[in-house]
Protein backbone atom coordinates (compact mmCIF):
# COMPACT_ATOMS: atom_id res chain seq x y z
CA UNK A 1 325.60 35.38 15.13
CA UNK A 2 326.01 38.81 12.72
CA UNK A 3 323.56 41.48 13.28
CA UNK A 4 323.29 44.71 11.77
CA UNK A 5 322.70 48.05 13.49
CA UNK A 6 320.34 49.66 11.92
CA UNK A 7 321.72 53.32 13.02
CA UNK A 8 324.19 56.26 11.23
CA UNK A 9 324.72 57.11 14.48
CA UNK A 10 328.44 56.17 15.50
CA UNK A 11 328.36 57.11 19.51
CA UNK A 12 325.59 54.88 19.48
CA UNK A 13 327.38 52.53 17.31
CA UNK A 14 330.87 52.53 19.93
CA UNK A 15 328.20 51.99 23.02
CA UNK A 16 326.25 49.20 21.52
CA UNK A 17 329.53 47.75 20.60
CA UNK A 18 331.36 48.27 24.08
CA UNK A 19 328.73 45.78 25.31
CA UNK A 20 327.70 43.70 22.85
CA UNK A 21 330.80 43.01 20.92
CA UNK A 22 331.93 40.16 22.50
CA UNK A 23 328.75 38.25 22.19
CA UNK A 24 327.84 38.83 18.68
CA UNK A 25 329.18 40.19 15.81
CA UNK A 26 328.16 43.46 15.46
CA UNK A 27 327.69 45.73 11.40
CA UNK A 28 326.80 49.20 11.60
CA UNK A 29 325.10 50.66 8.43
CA UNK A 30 328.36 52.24 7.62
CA UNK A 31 330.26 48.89 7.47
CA UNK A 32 326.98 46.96 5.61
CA UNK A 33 327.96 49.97 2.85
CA UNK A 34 324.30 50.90 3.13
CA UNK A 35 324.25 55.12 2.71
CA UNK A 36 320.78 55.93 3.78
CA UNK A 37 319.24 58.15 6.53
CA UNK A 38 316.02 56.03 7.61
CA UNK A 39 313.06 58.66 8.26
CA UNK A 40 311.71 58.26 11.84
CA UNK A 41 307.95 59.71 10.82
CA UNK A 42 306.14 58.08 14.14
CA UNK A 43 304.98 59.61 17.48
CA UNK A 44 306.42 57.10 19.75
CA UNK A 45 309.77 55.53 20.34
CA UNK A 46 308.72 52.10 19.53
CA UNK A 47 307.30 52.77 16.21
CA UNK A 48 310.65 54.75 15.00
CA UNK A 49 312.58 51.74 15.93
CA UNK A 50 310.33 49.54 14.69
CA UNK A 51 310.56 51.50 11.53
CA UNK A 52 314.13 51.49 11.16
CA UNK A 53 314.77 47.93 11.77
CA UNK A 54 311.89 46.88 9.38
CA UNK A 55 313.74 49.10 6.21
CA UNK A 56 316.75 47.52 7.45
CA UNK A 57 315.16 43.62 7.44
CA UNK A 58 313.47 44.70 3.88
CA UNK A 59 316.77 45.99 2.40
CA UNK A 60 318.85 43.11 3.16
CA UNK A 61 316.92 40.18 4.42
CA UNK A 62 319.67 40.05 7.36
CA UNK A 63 319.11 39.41 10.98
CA UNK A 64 319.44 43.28 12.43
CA UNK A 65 318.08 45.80 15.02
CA UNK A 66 317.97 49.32 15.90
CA UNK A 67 316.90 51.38 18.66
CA UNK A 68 315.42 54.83 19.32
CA UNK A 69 315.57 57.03 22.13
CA UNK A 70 314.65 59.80 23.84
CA UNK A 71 314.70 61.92 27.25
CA UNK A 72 311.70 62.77 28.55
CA UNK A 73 311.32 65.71 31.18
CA UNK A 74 308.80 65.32 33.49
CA UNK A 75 308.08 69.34 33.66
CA UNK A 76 307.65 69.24 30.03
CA UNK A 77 305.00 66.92 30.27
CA UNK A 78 307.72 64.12 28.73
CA UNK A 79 309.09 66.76 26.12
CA UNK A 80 310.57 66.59 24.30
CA UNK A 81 310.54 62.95 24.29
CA UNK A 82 310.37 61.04 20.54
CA UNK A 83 311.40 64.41 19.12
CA UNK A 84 314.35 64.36 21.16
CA UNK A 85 316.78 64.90 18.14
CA UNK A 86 314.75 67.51 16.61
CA UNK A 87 313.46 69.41 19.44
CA UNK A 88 315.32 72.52 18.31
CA UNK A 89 314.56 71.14 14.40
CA UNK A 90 314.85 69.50 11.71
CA UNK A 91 318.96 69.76 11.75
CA UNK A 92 319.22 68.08 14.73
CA UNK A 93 321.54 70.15 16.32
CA UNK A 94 323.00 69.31 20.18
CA UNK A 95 323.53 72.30 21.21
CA UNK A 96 320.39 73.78 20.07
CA UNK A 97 318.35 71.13 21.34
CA UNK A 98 320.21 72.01 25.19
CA UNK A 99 319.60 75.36 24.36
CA UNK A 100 316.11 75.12 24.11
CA UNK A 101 315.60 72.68 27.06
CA UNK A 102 317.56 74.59 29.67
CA UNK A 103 315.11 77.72 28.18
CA UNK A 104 311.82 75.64 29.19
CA UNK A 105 313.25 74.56 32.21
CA UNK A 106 314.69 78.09 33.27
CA UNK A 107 311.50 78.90 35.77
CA UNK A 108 311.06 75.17 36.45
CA UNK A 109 312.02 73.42 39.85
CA UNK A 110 311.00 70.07 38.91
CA UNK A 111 314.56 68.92 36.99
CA UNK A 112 313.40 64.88 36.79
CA UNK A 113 313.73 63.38 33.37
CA UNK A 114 314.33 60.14 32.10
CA UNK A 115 316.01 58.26 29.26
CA UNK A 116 313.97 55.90 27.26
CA UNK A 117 315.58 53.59 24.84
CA UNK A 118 313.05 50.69 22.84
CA UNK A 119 315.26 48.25 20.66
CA UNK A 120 313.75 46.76 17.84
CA UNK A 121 315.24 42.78 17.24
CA UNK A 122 314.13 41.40 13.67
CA UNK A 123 315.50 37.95 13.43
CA UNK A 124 313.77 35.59 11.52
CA UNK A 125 311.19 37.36 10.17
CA UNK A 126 309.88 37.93 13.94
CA UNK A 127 310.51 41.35 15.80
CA UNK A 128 310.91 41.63 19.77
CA UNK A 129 311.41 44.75 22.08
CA UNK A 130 313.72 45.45 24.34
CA UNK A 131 313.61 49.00 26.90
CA UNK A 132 316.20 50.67 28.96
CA UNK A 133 314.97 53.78 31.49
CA UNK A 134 317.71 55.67 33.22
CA UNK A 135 315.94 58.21 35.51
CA UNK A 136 317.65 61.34 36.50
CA UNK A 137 318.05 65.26 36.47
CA UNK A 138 318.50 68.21 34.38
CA UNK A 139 321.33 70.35 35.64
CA UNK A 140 321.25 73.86 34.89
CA UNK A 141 324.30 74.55 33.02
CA UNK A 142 326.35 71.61 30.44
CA UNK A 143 328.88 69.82 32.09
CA UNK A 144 331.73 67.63 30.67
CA UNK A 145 332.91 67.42 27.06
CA UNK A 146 332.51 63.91 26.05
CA UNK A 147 328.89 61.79 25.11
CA UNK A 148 326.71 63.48 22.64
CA UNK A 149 322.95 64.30 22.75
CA UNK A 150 321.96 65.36 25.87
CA UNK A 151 324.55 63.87 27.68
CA UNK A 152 326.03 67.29 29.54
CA UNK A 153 322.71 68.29 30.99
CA UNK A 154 321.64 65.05 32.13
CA UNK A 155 322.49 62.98 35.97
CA UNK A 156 321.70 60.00 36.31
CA UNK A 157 320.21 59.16 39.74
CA UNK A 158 322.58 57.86 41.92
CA UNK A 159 325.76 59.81 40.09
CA UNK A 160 327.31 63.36 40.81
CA UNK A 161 328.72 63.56 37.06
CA UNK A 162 326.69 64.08 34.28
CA UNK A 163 326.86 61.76 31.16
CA UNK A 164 329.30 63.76 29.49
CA UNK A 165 331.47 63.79 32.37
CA UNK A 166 331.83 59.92 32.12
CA UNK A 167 334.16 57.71 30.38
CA UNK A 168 332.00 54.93 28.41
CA UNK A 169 332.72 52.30 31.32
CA UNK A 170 331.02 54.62 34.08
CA UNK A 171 328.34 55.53 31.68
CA UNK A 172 327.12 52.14 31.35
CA UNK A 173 326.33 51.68 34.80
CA UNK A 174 323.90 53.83 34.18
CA UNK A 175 322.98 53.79 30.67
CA UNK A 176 319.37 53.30 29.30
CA UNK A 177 320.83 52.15 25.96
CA UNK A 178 322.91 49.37 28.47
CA UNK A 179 320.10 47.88 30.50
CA UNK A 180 318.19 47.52 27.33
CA UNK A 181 321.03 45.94 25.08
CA UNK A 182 321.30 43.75 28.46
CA UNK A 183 318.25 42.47 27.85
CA UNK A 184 319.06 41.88 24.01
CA UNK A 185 321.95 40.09 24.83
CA UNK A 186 319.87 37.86 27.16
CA UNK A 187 317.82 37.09 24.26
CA UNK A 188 319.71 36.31 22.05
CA UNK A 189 322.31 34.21 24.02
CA UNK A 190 318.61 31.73 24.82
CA UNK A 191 317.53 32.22 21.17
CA UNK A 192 320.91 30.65 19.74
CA UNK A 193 321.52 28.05 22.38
């Protein structure tokens, strides 16, 4: 079975792939040759990947998915949660969006947070959902070089590295975006037997 993932994303693209791969053929917008950035206008995760997927489905009338995601701090009152990318704005800069987290957590003692991911499955004209929570911890300072996003600010419970600190393999014991492409992959491996 081909799918295409409906993201520009390519960290997202290499996880998704690490896990997935040798189940199903796997297209990233990039490889489809489709250029475009697909808005994500809604106020919850599950709309923006439902969103994405459906321009996806409409474009090319292929099998695909996406997936939003985003951390949500339990001090912030789940900020900055669907905004995630933004939260610092609309250039959807890393280390600004850090910068401004670890700034409205400074006087905070309450570090939980959580990772939500929602994939969005259109095959066959039918959409399904699929969600991945990682709960963990704000540190107070980044840590590690490698992941993206939040990644060097973020513990998983149950770890003493942070994302960033992780090689892809450790990550995914962990990962949000894992336990729900888990659950994709369960899907899918019933839905083409």
């Amino acid at each position: 079975m081909k799918l295409i993932f409906a993201t520009n994303n390519q960290h997202k693209v290499d996880e998704i792939k690490a896990v997935i791969g040798k189940h199903f053929t796997i297209t990233s917008l990039r490889e489809a040759g489709i250029g475009i950035e697909i808005s994500e206008p809604h106020n919850t995760i599950l709309e923006n990947a439902s969103e994405k997927s459906k321009t996806i489905y409409q474009l090319t009338g292929s099998n695909c998915f996406s997936e939003d995601t985003g951390l949500e701090v339990e001090a912030l009152d789940g900020a900055p949660g669907v905004k995630s990318a933004r939260y610092a704005g609309d250039q959807k800069s890393f280390d600004a969006n850090i910068e401004k987290l670890l700034l409205n957590l400074k006087d905070k003692s309450n570090r939980n947070a959580r990772f939500k991911t929602i994939i969005s499955l259109l095959i066959d004209k039918e959409e399904f959902f699929f969600e991945g929570i990682c709960e963990g911890e704000i540190l107070n300072e980044k840590r590690g070089a490698g992941g993206f996003g939040y990644d060097s600010v973020f513990v998983p419970t149950g770890a003493t590295k942070s994302f960033a600190e992780m090689n892809l393999e450790e990550k995914n014991i962990f990962s949000h975006r894992r336990k729900a492409t888990d659950k994709l992959i369960k899907f899918l491996q019933n839905f083409s037997t």
